[in-house]
Protein backbone atom coordinates (compact mmCIF):
# COMPACT_ATOMS: atom_id res chain seq x y z
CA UNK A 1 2.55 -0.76 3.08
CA UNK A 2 1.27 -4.22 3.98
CA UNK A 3 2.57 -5.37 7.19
CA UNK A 4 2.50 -8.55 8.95
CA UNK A 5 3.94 -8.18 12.72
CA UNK A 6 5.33 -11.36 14.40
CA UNK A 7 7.99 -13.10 15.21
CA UNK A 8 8.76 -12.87 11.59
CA UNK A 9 7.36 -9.87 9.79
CA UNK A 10 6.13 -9.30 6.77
CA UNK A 11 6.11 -6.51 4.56
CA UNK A 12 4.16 -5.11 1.41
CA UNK A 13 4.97 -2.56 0.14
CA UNK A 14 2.88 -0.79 -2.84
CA UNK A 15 3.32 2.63 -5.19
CA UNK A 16 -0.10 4.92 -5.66
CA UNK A 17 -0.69 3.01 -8.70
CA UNK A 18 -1.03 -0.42 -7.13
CA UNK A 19 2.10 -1.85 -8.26
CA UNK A 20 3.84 -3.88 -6.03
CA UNK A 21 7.30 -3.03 -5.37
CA UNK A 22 8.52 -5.11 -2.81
CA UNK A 23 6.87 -8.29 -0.61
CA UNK A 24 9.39 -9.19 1.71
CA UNK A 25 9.80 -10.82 5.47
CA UNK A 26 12.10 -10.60 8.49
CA UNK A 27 12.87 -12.94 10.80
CA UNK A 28 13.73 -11.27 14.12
CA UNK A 29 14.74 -7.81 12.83
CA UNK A 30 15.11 -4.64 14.47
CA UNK A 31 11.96 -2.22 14.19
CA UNK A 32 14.82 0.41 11.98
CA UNK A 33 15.42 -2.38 9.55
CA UNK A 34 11.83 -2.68 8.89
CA UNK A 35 11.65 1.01 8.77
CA UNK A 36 14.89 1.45 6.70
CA UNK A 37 13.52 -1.39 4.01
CA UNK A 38 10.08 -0.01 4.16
CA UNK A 39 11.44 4.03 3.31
CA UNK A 40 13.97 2.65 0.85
CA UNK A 41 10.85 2.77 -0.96
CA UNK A 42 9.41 6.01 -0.51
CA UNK A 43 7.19 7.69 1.79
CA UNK A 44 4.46 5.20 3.44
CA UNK A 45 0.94 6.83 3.29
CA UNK A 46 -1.05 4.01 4.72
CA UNK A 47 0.07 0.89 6.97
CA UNK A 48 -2.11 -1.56 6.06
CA UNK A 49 -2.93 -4.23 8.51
CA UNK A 50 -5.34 -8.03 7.90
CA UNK A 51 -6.79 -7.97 11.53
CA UNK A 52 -8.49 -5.78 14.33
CA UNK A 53 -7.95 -3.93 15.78
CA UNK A 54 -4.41 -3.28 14.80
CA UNK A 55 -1.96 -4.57 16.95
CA UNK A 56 0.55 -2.54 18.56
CA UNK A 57 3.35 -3.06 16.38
CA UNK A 58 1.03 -1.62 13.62
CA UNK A 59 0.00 1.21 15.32
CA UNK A 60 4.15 2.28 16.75
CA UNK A 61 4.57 1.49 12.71
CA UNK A 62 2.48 4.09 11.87
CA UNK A 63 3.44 6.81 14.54
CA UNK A 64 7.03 6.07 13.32
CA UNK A 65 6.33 6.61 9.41
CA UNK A 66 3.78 9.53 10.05
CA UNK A 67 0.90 7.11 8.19
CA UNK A 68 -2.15 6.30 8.80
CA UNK A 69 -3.51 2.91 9.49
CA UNK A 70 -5.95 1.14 7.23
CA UNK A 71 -7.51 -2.18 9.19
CA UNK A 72 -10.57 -4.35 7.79
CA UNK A 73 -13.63 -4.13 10.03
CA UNK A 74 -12.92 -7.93 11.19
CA UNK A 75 -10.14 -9.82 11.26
CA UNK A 76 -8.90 -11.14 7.26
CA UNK A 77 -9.84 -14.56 6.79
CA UNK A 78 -6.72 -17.31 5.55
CA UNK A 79 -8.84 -18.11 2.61
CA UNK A 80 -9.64 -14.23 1.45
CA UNK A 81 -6.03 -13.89 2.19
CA UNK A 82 -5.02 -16.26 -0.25
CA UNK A 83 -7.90 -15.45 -2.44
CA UNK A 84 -6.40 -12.02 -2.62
CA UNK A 85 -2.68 -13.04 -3.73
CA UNK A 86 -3.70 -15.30 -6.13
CA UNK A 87 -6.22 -12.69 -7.95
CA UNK A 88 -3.48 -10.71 -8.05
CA UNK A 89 -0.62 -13.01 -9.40
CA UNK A 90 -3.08 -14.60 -11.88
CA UNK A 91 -4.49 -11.05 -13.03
CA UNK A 92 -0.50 -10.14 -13.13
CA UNK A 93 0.23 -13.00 -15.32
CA UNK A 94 -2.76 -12.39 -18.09
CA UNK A 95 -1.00 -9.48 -19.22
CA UNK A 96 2.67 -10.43 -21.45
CA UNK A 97 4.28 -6.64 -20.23
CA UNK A 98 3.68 -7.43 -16.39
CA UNK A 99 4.35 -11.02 -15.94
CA UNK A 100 4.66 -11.89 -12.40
CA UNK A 101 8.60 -12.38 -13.31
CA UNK A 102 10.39 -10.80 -10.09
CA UNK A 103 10.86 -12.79 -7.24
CA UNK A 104 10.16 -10.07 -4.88
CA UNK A 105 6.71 -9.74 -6.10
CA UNK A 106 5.66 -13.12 -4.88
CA UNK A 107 4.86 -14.39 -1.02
CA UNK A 108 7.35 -16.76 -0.40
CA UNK A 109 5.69 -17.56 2.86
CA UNK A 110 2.65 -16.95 4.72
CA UNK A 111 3.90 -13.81 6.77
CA UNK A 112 4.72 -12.06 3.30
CA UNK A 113 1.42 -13.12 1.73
CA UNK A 114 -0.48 -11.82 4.68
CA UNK A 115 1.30 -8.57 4.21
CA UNK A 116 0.43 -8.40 0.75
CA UNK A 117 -2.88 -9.62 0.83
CA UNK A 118 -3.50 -6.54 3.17
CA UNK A 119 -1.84 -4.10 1.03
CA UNK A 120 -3.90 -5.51 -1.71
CA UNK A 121 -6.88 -5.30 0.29
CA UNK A 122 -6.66 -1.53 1.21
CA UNK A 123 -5.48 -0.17 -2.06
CA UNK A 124 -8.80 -2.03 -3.63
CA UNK A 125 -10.82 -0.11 -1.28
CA UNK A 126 -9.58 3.32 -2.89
CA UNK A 127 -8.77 2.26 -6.46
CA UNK A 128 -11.86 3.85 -8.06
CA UNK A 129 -10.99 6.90 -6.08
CA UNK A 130 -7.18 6.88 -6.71
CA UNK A 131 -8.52 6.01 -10.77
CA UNK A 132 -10.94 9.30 -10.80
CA UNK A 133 -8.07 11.61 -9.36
CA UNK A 134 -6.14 10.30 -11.89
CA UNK A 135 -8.78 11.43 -14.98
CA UNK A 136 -9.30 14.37 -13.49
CA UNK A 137 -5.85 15.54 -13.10
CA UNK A 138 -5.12 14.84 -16.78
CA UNK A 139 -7.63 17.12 -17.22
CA UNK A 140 -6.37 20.28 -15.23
CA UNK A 141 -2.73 18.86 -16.96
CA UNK A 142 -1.29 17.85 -13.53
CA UNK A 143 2.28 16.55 -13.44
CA UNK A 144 2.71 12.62 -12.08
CA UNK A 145 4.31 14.18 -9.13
CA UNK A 146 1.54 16.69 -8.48
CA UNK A 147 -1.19 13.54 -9.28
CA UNK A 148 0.93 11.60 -6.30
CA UNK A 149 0.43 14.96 -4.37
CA UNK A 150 -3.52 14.87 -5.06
CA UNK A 151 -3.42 11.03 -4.34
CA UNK A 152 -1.19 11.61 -0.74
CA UNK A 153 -3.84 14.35 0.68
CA UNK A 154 -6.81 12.17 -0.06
CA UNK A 155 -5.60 9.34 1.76
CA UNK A 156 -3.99 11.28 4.76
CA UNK A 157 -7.89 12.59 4.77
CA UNK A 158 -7.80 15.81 2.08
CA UNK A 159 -11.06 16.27 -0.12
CA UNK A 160 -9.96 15.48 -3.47
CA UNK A 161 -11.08 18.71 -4.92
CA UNK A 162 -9.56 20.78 -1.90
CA UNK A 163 -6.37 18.63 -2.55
CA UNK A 164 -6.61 19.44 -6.05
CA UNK A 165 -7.46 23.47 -5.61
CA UNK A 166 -3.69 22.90 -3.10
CA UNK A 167 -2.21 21.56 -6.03
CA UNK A 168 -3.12 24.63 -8.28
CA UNK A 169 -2.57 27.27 -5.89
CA UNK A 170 0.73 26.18 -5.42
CA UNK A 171 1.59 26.44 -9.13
CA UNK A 172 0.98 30.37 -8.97
């Protein structure tokens, strides 16, 4: 989950895969809608934030949801913000199955783009992991579920293979 604290907030929010699901932003809500909207969605693994440190909202966010926090070692510039998005919408549009086609995909504003820029930004940073898990698994013939298991330990902290030993113990 991407999120943008403010006056208006904006949130991100992301599936293992890196798809987005949802970009949206509140003006003035409660923290339980923003919680309600966000676990509509599922269960948030990371909170990922575009400055630092992470600002208190971000970090009662977290304690809330029972994720961790992923923050950039400086503060996100406006530029790689927007640099971000738009790699993202553009590499969305080159394909003809995933055209950027839902509205709630795109930043309408710069709270929401902020939010996903930093969603973007952190699930970058373990794509190649989240990619290997993924080969691997479809090796030891893993279930999606139990591959979203795998991919939930390693970023609450797990070793991927001591995540993926958990994974087959459980099975017996």
């Amino acid at each position: 989950v991407g999120f943008d604290p403010g006056h208006t907030v904006g949130v991100a929010i992301m599936d293992l895969n890196g798809r987005v699901l949802s970009v949206k932003s509140f003006k003035e809500a409660s923290r339980s809608r923003v919680v309600s909207h966000i676990i509509g969605y599922g269960k948030a693994v990371l909170i990922s934030t575009d400055v630092y440190p992470p600002p208190k909202m971000v970090k009662k966010l977290s304690s809330i949801l029972q994720s961790r926090i992923d923050a950039p070692p400086r503060f996100m510039s406006v530029e790689s913000k927007i640099e971000a998005v738009e790699i993202y919408l553009n590499e969305k549009s080159s394909f003809p199955k995933s055209k950027v086609e839902r509205s709630d995909e795109i930043p309408q504003n710069a709270h929401e783009r902020d939010a996903l820029a930093a969603a973007l930004k952190t699930y970058k940073k373990y794509q190649n992991k989240l990619q290997q898990i993924v080969k691997k698994a479809e090796e030891l013939s893993l279930t999606s579920s139990e591959v979203d298991n795998v991919k939930i330990m390693f970023l609450q902290g797990t070793p991927v293979s001591k995540a993926m030993n958990y994974i087959l113990e459980s099975r017996k």
